[in-house]
N, C-alpha and C. Protein backbone atom coordinates (compact mmCIF):
# COMPACT_ATOMS: atom_id res chain seq x y z
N UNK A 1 91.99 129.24 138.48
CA UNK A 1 92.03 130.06 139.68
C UNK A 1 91.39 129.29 140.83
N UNK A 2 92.10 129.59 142.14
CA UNK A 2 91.32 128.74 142.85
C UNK A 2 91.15 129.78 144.44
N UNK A 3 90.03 129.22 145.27
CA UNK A 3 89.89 129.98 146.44
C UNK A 3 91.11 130.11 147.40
N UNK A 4 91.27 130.59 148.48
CA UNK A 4 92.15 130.61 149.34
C UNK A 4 91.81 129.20 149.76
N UNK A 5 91.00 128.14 150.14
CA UNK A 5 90.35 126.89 150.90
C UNK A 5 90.79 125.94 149.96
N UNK A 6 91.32 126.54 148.69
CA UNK A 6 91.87 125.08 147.89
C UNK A 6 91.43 125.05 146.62
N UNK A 7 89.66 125.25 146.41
CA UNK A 7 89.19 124.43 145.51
C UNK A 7 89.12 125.77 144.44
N UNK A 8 88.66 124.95 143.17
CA UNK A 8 88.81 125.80 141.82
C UNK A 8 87.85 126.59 141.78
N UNK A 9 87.51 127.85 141.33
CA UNK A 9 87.16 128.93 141.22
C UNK A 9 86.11 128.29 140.04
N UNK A 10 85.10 128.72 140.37
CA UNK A 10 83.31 128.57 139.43
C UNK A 10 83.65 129.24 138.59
N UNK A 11 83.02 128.68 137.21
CA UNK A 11 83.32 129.61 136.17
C UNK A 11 81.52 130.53 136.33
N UNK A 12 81.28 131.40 135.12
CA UNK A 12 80.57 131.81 135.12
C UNK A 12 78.98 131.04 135.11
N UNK A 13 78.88 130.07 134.10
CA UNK A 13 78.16 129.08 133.52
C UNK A 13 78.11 128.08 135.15
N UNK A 14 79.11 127.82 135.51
CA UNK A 14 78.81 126.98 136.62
C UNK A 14 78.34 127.00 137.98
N UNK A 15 78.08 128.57 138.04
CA UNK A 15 77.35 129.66 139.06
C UNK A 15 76.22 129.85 139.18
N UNK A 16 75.83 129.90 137.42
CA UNK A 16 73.77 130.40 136.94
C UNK A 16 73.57 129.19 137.24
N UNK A 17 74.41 127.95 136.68
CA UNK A 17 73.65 126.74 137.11
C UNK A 17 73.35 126.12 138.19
N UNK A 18 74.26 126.16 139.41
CA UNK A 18 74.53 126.35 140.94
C UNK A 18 72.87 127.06 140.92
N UNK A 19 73.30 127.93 141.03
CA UNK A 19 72.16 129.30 141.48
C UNK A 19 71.02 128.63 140.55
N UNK A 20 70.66 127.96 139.46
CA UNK A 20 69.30 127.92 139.04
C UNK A 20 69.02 126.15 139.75
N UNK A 21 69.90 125.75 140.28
CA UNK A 21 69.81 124.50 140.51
C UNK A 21 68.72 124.53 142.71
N UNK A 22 69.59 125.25 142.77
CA UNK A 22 69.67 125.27 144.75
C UNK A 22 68.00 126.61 144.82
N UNK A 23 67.99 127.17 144.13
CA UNK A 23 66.91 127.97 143.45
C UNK A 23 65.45 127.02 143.11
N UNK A 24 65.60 125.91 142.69
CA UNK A 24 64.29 125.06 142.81
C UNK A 24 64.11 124.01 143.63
N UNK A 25 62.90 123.99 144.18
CA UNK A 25 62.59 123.25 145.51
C UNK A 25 62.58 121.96 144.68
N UNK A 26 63.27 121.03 145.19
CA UNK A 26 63.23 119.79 145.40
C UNK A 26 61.91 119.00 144.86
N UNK A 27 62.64 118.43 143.79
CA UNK A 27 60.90 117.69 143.14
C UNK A 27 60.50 118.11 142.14
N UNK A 28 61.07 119.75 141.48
CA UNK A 28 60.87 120.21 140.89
C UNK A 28 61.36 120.46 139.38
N UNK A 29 60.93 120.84 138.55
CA UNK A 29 61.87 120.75 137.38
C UNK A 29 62.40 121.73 137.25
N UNK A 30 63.68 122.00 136.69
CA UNK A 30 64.35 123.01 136.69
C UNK A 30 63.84 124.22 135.82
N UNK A 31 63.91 125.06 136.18
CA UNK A 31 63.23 126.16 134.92
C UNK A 31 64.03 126.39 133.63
N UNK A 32 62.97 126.23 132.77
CA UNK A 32 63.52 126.48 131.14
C UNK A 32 64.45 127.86 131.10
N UNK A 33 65.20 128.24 129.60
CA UNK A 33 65.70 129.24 129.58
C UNK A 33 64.55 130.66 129.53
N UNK A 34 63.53 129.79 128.50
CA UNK A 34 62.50 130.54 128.54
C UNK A 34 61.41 131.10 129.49
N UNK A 35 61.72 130.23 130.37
CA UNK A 35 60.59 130.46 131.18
C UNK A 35 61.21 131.76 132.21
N UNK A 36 62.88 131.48 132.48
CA UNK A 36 63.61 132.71 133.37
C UNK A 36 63.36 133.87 132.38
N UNK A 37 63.58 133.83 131.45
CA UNK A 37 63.68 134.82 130.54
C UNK A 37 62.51 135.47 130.48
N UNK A 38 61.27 135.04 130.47
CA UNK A 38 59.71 135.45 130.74
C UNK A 38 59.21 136.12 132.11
N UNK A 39 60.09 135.49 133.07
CA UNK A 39 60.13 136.00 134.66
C UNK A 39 60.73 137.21 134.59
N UNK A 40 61.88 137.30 134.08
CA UNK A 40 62.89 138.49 134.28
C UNK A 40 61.96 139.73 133.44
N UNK A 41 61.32 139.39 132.33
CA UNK A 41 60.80 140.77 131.97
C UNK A 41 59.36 140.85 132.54
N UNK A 42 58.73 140.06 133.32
CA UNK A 42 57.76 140.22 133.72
C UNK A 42 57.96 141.21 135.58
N UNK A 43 59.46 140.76 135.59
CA UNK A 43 59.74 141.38 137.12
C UNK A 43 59.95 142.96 136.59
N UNK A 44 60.72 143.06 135.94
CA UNK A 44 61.24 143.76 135.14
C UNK A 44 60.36 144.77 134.02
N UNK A 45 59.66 144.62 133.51
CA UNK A 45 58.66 145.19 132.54
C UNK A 45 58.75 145.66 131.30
N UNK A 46 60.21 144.83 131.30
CA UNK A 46 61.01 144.94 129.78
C UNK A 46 61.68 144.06 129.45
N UNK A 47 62.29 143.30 128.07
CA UNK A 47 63.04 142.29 127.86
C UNK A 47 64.30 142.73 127.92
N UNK A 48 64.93 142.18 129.21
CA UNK A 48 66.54 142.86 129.35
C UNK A 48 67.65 141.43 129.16
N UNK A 49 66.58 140.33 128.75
CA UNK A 49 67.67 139.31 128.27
C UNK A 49 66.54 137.93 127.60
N UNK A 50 67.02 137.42 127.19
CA UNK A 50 66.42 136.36 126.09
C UNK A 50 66.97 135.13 126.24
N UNK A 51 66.14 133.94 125.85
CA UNK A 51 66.30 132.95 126.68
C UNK A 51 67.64 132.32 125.67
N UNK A 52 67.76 132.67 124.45
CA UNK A 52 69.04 132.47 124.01
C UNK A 52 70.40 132.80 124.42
N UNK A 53 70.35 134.03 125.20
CA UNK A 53 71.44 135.04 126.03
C UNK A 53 71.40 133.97 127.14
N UNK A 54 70.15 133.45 127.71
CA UNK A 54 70.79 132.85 129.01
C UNK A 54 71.05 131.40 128.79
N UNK A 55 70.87 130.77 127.71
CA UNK A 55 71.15 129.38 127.35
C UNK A 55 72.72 129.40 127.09
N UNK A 56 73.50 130.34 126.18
CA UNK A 56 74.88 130.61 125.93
C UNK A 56 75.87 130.79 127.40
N UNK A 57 75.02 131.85 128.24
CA UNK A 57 75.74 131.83 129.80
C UNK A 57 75.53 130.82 130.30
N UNK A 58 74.81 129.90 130.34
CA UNK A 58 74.55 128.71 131.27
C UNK A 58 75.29 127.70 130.73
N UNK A 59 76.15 127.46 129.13
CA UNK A 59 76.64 126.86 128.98
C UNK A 59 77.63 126.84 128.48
N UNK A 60 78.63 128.22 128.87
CA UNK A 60 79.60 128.79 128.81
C UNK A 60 79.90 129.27 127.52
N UNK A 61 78.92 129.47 126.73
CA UNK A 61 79.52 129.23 125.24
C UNK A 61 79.45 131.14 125.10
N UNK A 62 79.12 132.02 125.94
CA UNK A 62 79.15 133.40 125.80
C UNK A 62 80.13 133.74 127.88
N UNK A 63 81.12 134.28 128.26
CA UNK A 63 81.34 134.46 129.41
C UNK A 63 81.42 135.61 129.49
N UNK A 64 80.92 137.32 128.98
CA UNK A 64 81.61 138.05 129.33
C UNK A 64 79.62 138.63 128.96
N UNK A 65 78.60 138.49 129.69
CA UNK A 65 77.33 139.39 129.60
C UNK A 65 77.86 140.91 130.44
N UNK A 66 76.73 142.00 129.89
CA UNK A 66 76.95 143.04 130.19
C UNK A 66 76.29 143.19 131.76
N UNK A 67 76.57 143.93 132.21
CA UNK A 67 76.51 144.27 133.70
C UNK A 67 75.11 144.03 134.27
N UNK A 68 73.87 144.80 132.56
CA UNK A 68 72.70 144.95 132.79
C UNK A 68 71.99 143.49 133.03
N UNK A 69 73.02 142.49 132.29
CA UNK A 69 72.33 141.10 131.98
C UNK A 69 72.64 140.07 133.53
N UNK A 70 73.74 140.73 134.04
CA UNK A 70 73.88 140.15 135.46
C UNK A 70 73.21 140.41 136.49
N UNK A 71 72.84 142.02 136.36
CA UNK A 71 71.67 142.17 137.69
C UNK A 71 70.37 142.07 137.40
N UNK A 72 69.82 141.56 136.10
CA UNK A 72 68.60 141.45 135.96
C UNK A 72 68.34 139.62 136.58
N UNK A 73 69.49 138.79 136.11
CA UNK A 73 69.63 137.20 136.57
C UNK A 73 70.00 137.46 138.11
N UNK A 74 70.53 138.20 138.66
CA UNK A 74 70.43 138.39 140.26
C UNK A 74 69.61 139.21 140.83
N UNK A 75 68.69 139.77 140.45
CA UNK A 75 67.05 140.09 140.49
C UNK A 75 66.33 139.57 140.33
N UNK A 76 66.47 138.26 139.55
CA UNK A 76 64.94 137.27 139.15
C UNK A 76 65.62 135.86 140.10
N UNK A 77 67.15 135.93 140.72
CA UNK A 77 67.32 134.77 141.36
C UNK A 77 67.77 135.44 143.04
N UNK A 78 67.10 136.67 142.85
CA UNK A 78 67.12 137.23 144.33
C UNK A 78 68.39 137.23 145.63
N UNK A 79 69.94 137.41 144.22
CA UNK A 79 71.17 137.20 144.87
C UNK A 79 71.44 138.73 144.73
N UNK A 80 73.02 138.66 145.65
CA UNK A 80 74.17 140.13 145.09
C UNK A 80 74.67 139.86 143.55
N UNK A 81 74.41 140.65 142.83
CA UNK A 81 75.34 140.52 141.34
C UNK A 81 76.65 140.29 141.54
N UNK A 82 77.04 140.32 142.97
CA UNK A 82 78.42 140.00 143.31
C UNK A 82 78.55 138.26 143.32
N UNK A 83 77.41 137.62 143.16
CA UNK A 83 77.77 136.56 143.46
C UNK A 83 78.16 135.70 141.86
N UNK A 84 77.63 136.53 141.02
CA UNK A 84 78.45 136.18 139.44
C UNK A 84 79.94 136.21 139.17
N UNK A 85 80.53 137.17 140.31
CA UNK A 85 81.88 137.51 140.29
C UNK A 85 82.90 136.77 140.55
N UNK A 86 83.95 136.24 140.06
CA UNK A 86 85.07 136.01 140.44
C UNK A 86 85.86 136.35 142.13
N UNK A 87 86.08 135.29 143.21
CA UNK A 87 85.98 135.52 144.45
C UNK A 87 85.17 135.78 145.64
N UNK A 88 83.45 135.54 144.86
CA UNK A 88 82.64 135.43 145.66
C UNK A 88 82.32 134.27 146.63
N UNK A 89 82.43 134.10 147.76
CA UNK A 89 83.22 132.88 148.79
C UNK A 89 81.81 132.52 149.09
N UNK A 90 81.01 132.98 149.08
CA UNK A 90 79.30 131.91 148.98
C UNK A 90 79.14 131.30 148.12
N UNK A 91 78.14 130.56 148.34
CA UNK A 91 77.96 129.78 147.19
C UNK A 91 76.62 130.15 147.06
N UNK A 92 75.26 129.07 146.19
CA UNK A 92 73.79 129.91 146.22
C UNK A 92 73.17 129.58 147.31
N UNK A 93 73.39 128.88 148.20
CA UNK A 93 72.33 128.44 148.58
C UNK A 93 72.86 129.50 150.14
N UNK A 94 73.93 130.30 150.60
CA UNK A 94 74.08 131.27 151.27
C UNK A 94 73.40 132.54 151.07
N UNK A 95 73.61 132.45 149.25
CA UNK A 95 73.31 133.74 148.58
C UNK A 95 71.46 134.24 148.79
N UNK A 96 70.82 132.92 148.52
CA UNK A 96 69.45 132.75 148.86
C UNK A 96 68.91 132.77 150.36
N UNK A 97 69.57 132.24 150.91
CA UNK A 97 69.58 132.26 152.49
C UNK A 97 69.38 133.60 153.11
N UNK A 98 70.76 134.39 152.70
CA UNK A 98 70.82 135.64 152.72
C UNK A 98 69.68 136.43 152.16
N UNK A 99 68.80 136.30 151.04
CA UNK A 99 68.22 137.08 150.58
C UNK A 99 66.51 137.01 151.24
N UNK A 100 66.73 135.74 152.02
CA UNK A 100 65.39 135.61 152.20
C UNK A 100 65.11 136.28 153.81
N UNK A 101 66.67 136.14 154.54
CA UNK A 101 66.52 136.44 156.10
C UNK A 101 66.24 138.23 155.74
N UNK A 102 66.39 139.10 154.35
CA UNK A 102 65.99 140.16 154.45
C UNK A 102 65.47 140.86 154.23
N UNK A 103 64.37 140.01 154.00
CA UNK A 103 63.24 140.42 153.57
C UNK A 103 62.20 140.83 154.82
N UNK A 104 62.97 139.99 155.96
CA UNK A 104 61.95 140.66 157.05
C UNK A 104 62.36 141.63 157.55
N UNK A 105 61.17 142.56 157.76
CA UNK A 105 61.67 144.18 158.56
C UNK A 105 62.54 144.24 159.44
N UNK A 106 62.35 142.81 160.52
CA UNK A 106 63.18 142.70 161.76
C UNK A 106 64.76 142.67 161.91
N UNK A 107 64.99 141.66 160.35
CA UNK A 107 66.49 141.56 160.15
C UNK A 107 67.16 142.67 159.45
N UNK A 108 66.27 143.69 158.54
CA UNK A 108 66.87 144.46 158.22
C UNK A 108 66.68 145.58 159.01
N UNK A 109 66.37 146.13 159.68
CA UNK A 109 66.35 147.16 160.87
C UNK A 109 67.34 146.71 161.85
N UNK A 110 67.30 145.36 162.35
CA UNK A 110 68.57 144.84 162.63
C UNK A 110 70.27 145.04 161.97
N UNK A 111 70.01 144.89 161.28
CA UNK A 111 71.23 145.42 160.32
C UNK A 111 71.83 146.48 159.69
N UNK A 112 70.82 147.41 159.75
CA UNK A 112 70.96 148.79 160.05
C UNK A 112 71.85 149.33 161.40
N UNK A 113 71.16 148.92 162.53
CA UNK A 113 71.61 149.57 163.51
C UNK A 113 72.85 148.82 163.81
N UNK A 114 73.05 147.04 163.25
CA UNK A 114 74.21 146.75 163.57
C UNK A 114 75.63 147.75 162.46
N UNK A 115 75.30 148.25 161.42
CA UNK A 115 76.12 149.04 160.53
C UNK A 115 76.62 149.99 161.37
N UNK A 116 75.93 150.79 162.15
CA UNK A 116 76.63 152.16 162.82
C UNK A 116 77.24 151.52 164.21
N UNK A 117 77.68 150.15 164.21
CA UNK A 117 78.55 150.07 165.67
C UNK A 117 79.85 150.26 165.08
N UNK A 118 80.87 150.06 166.17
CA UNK A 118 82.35 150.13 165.93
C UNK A 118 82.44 148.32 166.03
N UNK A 119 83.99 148.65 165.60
CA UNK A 119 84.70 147.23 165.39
C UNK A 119 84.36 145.88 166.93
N UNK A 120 84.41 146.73 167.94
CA UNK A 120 84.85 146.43 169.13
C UNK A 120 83.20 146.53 169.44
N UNK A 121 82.39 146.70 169.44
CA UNK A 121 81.19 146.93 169.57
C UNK A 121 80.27 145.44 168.88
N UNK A 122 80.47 145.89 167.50
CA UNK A 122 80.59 144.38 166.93
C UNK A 122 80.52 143.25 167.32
N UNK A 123 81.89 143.07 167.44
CA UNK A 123 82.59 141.95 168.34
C UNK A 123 81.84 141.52 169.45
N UNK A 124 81.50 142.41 170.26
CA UNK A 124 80.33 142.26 171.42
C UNK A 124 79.53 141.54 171.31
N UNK A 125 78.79 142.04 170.37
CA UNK A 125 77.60 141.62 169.78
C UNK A 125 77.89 140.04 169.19
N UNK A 126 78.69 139.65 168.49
CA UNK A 126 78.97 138.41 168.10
C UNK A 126 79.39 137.52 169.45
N UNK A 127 80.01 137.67 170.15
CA UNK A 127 79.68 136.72 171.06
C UNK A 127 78.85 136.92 172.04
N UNK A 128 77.86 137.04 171.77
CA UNK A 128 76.76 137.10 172.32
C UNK A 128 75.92 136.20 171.58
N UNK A 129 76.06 136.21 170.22
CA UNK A 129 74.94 135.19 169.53
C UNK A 129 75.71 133.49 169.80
N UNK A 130 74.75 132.52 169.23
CA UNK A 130 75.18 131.45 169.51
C UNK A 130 75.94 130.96 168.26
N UNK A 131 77.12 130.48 168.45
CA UNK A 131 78.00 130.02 167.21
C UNK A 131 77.25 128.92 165.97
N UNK A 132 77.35 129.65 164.91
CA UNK A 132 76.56 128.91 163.85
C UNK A 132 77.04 128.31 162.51
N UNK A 133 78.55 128.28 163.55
CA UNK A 133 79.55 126.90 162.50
C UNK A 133 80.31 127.71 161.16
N UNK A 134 79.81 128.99 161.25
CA UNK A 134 80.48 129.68 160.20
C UNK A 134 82.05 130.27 160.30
């Protein structure tokens, strides 16, 4: 399968790894299975996946985890569970980008009030900001 832009469609395995890769700062070693797996129930306060469950997804050898096992890995890697999905047109390092600009009050109160404009209202508003190549 491939995007509308051409290129082949991420499998599942090649997404966690994307995402666990763009996820550690530079210099750093990549985190064990165990060690995500220790994060996730420590965020979490329960074991909702095991570092064997995420060694099999990371290396395609399991592709079909349950729903619970995707938003707990996009809770401990601070993405949309949409971004595990098939046709998700970000990649991680948008997905992270995204997650970090909303964490401040400013952008999300911002984004609130940008939700209740109209189409044409919108639009306004976008050219008004400065073009950011997207």
């Amino acid at each position: 399968m491939t995007h509308n832009d051409g290129k082949p469609e991420q499998s599942l395995a090649e997404r966690i790894e994307a995402l666990r890769r763009a996820a550690t700062p530079p210099g750093k070693r990549l985190p064990s299975d165990a060690a995500v797996a220790t994060a996730i129930a420590a965020r979490a306060g329960a074991s909702l996946v095991d570092e064997n469950t995420l060694y099999r997804l990371r290396t395609g050898r399991t592709v079909n985890p349950s729903m619970k096992v995707l938003k707990a890995l996009a809770d401990h890697f601070q993405v949309s569970p949409g971004f595990f999905f098939p046709g998700s047109v970000w990649g991680p390092e948008e997905h992270l980008a995204l997650a970090d600009a909303l964490r401040s009050p400013q952008v999300r109160r911002l984004c609130m009030r940008l939700g209740r404009l109209s189409s044409e209202e919108l639009a306004q508003v976008d050219r008004l900001l400065p073009d950011d190549g997207t």
